[in-house]
C-alpha atoms as a PDB file:
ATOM      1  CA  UNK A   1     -20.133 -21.860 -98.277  1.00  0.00           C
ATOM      2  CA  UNK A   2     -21.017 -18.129 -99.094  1.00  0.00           C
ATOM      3  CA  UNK A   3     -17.742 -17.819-101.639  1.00  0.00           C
ATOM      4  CA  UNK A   4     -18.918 -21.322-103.074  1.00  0.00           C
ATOM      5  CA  UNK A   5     -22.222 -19.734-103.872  1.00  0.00           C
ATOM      6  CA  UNK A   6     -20.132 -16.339-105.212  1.00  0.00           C
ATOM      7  CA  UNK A   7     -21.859 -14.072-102.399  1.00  0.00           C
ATOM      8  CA  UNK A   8     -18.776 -13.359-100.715  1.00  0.00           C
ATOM      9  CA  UNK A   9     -14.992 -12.562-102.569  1.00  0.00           C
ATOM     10  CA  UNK A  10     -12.210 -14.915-101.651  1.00  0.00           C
ATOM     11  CA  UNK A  11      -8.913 -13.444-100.551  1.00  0.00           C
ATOM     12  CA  UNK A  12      -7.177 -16.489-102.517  1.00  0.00           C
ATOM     13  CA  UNK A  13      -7.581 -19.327-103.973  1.00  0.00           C
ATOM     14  CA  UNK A  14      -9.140 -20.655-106.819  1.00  0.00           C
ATOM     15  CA  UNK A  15     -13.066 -22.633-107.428  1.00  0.00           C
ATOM     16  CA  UNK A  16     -14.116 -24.034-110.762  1.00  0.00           C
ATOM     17  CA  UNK A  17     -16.582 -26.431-111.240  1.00  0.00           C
ATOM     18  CA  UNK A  18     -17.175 -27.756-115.407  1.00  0.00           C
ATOM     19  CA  UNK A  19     -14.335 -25.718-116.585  1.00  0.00           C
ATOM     20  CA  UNK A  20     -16.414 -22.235-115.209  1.00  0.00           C
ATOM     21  CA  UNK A  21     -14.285 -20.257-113.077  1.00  0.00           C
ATOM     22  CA  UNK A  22     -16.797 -19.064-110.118  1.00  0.00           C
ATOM     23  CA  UNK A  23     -14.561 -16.117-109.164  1.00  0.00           C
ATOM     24  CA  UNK A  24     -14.279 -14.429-112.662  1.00  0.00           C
ATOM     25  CA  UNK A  25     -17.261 -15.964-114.465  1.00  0.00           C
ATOM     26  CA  UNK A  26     -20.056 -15.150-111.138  1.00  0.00           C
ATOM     27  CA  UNK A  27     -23.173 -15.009-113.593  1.00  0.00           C
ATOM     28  CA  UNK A  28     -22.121 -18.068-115.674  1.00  0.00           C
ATOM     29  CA  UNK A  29     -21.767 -19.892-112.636  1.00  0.00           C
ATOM     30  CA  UNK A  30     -24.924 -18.891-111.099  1.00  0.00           C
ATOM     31  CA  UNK A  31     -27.014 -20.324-113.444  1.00  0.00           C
ATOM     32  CA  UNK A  32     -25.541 -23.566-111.997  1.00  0.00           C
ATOM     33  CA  UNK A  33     -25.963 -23.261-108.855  1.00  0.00           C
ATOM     34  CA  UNK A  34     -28.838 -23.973-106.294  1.00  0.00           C
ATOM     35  CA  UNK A  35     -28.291 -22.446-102.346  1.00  0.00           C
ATOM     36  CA  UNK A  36     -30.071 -23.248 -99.604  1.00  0.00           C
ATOM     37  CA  UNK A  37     -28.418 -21.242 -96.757  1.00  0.00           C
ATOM     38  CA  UNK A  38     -28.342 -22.166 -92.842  1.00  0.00           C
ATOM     39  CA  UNK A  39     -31.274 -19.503 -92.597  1.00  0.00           C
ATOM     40  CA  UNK A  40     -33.307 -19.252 -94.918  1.00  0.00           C
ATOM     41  CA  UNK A  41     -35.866 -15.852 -95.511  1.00  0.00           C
ATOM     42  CA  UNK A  42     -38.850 -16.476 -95.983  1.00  0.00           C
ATOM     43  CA  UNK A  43     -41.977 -14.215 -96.799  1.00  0.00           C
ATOM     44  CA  UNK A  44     -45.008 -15.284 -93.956  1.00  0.00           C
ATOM     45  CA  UNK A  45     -47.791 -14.409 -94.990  1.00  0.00           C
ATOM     46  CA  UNK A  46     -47.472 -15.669 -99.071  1.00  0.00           C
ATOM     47  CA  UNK A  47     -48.463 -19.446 -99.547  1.00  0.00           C
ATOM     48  CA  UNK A  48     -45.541 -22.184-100.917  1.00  0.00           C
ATOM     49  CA  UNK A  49     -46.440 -21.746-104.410  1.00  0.00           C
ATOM     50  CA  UNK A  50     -46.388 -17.993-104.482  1.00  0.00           C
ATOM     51  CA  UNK A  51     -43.071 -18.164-102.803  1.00  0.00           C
ATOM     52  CA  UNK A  52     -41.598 -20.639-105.364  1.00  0.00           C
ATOM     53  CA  UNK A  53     -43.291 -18.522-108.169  1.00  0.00           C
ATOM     54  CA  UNK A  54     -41.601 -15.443-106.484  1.00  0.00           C
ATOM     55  CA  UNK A  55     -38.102 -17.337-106.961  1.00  0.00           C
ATOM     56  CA  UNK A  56     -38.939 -18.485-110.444  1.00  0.00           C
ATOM     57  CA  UNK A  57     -39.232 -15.342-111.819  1.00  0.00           C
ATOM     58  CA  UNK A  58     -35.982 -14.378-109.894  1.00  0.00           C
ATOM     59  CA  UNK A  59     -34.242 -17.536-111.755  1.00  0.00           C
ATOM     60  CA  UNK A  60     -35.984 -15.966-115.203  1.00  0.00           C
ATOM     61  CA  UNK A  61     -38.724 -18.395-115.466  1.00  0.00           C
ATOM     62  CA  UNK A  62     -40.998 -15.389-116.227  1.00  0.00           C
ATOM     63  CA  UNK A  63     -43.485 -17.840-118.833  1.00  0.00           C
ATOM     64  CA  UNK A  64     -46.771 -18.319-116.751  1.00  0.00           C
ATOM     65  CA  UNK A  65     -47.883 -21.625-118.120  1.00  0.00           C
ATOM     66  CA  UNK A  66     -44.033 -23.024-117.808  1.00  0.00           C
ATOM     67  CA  UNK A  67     -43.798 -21.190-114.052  1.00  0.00           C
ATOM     68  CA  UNK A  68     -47.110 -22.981-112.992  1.00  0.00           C
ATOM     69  CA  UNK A  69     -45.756 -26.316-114.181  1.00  0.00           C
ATOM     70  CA  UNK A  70     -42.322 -25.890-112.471  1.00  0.00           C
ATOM     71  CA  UNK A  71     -44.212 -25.205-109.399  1.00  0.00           C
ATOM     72  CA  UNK A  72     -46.620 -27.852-109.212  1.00  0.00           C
ATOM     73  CA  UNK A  73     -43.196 -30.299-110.068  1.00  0.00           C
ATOM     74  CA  UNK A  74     -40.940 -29.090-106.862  1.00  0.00           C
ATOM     75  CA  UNK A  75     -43.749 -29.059-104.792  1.00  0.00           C
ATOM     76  CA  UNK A  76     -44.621 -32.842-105.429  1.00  0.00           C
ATOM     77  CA  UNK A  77     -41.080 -33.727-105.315  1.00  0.00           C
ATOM     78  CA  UNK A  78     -40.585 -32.153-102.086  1.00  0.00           C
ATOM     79  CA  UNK A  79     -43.752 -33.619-101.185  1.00  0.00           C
ATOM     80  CA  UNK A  80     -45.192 -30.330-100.108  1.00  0.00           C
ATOM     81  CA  UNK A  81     -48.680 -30.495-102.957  1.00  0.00           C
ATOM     82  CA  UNK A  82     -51.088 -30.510 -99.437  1.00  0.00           C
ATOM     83  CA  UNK A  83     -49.825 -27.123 -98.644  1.00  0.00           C
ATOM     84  CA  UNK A  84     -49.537 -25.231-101.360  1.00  0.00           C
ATOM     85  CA  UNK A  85     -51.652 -22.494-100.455  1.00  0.00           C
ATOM     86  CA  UNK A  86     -50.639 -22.697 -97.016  1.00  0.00           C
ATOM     87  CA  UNK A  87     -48.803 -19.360 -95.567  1.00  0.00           C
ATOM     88  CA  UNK A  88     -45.323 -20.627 -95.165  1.00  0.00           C
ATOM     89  CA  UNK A  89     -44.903 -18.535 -91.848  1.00  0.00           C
ATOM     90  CA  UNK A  90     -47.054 -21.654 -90.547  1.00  0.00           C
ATOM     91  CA  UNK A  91     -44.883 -24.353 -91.762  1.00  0.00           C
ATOM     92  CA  UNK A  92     -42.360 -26.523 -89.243  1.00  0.00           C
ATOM     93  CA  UNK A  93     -39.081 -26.392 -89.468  1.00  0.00           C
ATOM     94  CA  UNK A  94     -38.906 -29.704 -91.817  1.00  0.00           C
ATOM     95  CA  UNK A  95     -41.594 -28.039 -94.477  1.00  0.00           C
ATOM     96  CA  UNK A  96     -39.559 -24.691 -94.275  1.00  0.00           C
ATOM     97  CA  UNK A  97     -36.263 -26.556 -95.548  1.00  0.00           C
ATOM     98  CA  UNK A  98     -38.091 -29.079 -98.020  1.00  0.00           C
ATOM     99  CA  UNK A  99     -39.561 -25.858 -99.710  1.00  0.00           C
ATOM    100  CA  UNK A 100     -35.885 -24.412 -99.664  1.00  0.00           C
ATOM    101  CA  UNK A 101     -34.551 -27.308-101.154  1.00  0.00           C
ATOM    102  CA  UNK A 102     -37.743 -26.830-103.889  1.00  0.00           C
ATOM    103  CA  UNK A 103     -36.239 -23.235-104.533  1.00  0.00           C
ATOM    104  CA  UNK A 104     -32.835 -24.321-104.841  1.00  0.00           C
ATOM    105  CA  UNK A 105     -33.920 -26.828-107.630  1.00  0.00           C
ATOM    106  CA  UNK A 106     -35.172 -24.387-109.749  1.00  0.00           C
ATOM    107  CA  UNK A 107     -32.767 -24.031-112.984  1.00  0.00           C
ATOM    108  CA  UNK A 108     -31.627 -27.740-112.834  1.00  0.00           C
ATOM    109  CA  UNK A 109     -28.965 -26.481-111.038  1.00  0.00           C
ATOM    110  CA  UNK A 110     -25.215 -28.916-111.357  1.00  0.00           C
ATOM    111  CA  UNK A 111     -24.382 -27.951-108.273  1.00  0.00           C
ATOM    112  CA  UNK A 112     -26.385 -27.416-105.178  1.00  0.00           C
ATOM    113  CA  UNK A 113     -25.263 -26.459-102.161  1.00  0.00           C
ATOM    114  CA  UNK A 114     -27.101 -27.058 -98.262  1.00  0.00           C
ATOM    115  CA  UNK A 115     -25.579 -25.347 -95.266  1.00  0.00           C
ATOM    116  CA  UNK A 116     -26.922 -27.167 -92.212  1.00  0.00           C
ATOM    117  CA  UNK A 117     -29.679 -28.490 -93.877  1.00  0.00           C
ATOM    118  CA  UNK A 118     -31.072 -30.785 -90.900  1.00  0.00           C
ATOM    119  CA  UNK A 119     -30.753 -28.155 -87.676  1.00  0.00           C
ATOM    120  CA  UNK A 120     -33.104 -27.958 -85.405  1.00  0.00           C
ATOM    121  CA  UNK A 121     -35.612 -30.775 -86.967  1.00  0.00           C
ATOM    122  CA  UNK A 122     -36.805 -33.543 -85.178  1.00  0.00           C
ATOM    123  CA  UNK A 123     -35.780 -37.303 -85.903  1.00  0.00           C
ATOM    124  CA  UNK A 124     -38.833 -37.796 -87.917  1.00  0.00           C
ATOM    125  CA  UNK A 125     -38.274 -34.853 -90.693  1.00  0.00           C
ATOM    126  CA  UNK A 126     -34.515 -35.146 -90.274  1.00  0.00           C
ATOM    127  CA  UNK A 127     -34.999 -38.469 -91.785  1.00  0.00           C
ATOM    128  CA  UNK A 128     -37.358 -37.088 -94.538  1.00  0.00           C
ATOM    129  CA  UNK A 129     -35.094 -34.521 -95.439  1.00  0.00           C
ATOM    130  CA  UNK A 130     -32.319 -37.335 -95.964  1.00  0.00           C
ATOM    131  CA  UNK A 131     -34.614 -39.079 -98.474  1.00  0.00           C
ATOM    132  CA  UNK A 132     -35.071 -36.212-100.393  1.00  0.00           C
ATOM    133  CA  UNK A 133     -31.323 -35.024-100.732  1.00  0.00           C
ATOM    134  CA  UNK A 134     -30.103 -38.998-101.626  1.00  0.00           C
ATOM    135  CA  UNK A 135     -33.020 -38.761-104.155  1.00  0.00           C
ATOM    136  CA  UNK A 136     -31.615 -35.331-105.887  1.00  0.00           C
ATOM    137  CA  UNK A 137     -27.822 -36.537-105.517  1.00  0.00           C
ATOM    138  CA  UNK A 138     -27.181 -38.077-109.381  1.00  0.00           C
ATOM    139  CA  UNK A 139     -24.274 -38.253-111.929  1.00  0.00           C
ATOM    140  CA  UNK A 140     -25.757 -34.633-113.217  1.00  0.00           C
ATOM    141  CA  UNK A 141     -25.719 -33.018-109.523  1.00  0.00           C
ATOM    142  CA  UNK A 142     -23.527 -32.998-107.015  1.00  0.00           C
ATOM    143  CA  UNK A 143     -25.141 -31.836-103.547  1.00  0.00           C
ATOM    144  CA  UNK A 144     -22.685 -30.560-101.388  1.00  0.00           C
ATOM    145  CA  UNK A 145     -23.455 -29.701 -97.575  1.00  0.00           C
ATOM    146  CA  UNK A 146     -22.060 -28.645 -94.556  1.00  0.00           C
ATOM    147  CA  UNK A 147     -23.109 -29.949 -91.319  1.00  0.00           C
ATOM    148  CA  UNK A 148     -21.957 -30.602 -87.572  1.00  0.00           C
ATOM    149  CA  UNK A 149     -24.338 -33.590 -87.222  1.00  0.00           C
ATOM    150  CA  UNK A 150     -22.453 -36.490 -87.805  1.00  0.00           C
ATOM    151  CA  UNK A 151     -25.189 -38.665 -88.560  1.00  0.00           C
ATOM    152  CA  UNK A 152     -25.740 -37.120 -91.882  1.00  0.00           C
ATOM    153  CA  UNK A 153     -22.088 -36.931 -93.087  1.00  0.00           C
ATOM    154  CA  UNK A 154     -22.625 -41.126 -92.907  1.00  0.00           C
ATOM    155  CA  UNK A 155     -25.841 -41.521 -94.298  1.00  0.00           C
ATOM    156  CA  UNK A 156     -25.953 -39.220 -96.802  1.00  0.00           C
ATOM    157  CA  UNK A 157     -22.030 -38.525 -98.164  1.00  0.00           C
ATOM    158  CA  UNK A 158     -19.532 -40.120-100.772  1.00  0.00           C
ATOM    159  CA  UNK A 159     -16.992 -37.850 -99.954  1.00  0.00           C
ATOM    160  CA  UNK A 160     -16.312 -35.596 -96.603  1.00  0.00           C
ATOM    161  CA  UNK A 161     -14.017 -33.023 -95.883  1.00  0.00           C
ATOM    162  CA  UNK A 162     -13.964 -32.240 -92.325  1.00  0.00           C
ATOM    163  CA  UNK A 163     -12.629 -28.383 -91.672  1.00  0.00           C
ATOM    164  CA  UNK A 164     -10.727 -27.733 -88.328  1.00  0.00           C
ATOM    165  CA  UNK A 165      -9.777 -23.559 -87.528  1.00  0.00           C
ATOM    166  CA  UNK A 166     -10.623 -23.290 -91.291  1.00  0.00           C
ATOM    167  CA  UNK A 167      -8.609 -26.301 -92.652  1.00  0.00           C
ATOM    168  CA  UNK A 168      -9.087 -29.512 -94.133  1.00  0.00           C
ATOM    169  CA  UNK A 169      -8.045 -32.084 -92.101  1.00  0.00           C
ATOM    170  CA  UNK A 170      -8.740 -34.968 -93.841  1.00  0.00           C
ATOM    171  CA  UNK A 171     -10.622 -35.591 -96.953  1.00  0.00           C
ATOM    172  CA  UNK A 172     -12.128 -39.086 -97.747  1.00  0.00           C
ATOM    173  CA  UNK A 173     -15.159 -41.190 -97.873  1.00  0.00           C
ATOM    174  CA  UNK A 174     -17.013 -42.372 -94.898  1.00  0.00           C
ATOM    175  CA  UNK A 175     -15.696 -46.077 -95.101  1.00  0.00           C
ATOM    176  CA  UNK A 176     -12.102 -45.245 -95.735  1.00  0.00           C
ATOM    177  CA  UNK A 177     -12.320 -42.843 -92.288  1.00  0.00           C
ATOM    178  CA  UNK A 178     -13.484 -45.694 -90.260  1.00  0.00           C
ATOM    179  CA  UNK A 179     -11.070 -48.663 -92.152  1.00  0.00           C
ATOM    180  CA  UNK A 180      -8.289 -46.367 -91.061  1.00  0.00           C
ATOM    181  CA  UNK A 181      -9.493 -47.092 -86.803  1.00  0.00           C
ATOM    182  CA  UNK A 182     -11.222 -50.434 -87.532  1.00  0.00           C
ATOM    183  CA  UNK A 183     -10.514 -52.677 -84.493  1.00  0.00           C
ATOM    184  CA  UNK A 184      -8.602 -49.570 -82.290  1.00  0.00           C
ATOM    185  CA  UNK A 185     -11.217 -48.035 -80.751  1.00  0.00           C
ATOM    186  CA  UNK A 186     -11.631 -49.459 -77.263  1.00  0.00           C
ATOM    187  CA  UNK A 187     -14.193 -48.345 -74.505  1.00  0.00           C
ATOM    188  CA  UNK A 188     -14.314 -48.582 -70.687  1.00  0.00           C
ATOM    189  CA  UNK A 189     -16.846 -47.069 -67.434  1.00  0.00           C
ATOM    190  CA  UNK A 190     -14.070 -46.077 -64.731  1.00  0.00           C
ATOM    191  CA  UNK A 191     -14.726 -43.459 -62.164  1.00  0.00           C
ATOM    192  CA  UNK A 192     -13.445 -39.682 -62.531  1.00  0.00           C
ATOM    193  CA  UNK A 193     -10.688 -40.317 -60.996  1.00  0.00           C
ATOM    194  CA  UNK A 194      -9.102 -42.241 -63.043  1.00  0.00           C
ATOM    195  CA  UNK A 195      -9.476 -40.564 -66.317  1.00  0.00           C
ATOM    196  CA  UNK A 196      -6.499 -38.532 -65.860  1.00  0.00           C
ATOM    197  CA  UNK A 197      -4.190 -42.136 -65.675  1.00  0.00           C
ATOM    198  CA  UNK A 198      -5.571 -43.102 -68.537  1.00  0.00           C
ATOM    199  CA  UNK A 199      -5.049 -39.826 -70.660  1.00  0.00           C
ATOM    200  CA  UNK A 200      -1.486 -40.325 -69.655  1.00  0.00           C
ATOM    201  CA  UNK A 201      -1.171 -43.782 -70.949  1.00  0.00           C
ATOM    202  CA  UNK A 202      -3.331 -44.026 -73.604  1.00  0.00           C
ATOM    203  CA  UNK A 203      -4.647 -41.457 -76.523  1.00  0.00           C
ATOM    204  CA  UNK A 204      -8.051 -40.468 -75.141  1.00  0.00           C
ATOM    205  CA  UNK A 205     -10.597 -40.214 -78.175  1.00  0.00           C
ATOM    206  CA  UNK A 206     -12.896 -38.811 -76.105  1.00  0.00           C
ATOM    207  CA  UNK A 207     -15.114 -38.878 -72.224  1.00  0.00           C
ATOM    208  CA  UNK A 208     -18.630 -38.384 -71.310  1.00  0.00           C
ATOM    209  CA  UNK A 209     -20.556 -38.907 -67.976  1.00  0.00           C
ATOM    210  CA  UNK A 210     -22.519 -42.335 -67.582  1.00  0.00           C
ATOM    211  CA  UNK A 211     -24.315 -43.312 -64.393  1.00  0.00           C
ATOM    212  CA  UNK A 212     -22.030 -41.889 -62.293  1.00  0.00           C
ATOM    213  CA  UNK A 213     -18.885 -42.797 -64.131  1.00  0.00           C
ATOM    214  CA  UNK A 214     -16.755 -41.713 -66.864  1.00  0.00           C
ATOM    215  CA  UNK A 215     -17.314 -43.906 -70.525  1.00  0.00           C
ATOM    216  CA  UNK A 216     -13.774 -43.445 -71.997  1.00  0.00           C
ATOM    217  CA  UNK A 217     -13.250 -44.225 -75.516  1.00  0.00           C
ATOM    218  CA  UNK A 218      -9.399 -44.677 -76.556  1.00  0.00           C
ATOM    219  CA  UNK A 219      -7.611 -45.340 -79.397  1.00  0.00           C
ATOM    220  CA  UNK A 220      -5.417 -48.549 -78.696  1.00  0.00           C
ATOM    221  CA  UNK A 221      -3.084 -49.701 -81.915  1.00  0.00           C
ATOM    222  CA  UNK A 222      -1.318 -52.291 -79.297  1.00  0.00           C
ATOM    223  CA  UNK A 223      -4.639 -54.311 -78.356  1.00  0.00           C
ATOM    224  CA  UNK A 224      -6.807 -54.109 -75.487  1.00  0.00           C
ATOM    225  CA  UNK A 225      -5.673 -51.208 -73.059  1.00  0.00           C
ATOM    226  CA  UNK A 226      -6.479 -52.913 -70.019  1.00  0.00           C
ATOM    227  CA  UNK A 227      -8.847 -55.710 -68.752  1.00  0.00           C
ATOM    228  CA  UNK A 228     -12.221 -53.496 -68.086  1.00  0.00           C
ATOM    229  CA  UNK A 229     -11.730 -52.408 -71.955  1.00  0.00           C
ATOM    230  CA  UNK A 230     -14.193 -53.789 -74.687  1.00  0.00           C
ATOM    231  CA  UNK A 231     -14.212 -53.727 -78.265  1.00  0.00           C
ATOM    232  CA  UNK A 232     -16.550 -51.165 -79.842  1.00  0.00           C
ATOM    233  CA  UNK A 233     -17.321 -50.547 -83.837  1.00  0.00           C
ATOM    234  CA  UNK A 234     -15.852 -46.946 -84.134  1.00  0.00           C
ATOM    235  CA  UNK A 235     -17.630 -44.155 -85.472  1.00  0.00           C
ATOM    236  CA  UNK A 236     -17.191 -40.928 -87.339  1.00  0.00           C
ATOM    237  CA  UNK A 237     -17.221 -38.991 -84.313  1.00  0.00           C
ATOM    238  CA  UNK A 238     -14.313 -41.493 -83.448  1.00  0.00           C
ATOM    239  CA  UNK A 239     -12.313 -40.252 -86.274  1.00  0.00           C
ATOM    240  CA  UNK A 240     -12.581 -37.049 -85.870  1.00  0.00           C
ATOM    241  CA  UNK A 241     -11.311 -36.885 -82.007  1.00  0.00           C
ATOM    242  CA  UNK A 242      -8.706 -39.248 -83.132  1.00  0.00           C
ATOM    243  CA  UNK A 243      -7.805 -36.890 -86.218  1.00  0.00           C
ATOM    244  CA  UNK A 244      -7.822 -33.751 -83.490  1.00  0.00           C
ATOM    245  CA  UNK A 245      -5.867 -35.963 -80.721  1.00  0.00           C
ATOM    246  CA  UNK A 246      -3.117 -36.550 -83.182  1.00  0.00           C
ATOM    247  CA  UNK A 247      -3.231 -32.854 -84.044  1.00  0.00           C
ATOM    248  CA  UNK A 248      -3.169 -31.626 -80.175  1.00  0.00           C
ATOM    249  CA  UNK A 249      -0.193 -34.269 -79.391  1.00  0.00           C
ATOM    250  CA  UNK A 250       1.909 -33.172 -82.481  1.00  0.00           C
ATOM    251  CA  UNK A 251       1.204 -29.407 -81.559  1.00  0.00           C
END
């Protein structure tokens, strides 16, 4: 994510986005960019709107009359007008990366790119913060984010590249990932002891402890596994353990 937003050199490869080479033309394509990084700095004791003024002027917006009207526009699209002249060091978490996402907009950026954007928040802002991003993804910007929560990569992505030990494994949309294990995905209770049987018969997607017993989710091409197996609508995170099952077994 840093070398996407030119603040760290590649050792190879090439990124262009609109014909603008990010590697050789770093100014050119800063002016279309918007960052919000996993942690974002922020000043505590200034208010939201001296913070976003603070970045305007950084992103040359050095007109008062223009800066004041830029400001009062991200801060009612982020929906943060209430606490404008409230000392940011007070916001939550949720306010904190709504005002980020407000600084990132700045410019009209093409491209913006969120690292982690929903860490740490509760279910309530988590779900605010997806409303705001599907609201800013258009034809003129492409949002691009990195996350671990899978829960965003389906509500809020076209595309999704998912990265294992720094390569892409697979590179898709949402729906084609889970048309590719529709009806495979199977799911049974058994106790510990069995687990190891199955992993030998079957290709274990992936185990976690339930009441006492082991819920085993496996990837079945043949049909049902075995009798105390049930059908279940696979998931994302179902992909992905298949994906680095296949990878494991081939290695």
């Amino acid at each position: 994510m840093k070398i996407l937003a030119t603040l760290l050199e590649p050792d190879s490869g090439e990124i262009a986005v609109n014909n603008v080479d990010f590697i050789s033309q770093k100014m050119v394509a800063r002016r279309m960019l918007g960052y919000l990084p996993q942690e974002f700095g922020l000043y505590p004791t200034l208010t939201a709107e001296q913070m976003l003024g603070y970045f305007a002027r950084l992103k040359g917006v050095m007109d008062g009359k223009e800066r004041a009207r830029l400001i009062d526009t991200l801060l009612e699209r982020v929906n943060l007008t209430h606490a404008r002249r409230q000392p940011v060091g007070g916001f939550s978490g949720g306010m904190r990366q709504r005002l980020g996402i407000a600084q990132a907009l700045i410019g009209q950026p093409r491209l913006i790119i969120v690292d982690e954007p929903t860490a740490g928040l509760d279910p309530e802002e988590r779900n605010r913060f997806h409303n705001l991003l599907s609201e800013i993804a258009s034809e003129e910007t492409v949002v691009l984010l990195s996350t671990h929560i899978v829960s965003d990569v389906s509500i809020l992505c076209g595309t999704m590249a998912i990265i294992r030990h720094g390569e892409i494994i697979a590179f898709c949309t949402p729906q084609a990932a889970l048309a590719q294990i529709a009806n495979l995905v199977w799911e049974a209770a058994v106790r510990r002891e069995k687990v190891s049987i199955l992993k030998s018969r079957f290709k274990v997607i992936s185990t976690q402890m339930f009441e006492g017993q082991v819920r085993v989710r496996v990837l079945s091409p043949d049909g049902r596994p075995s009798e105390e197996f049930s059908p279940v609508i696979p998931t994302l995170e179902d992909y992905y353990f298949s994906l680095v099952s296949q990878m494991e077994s081939v290695n």
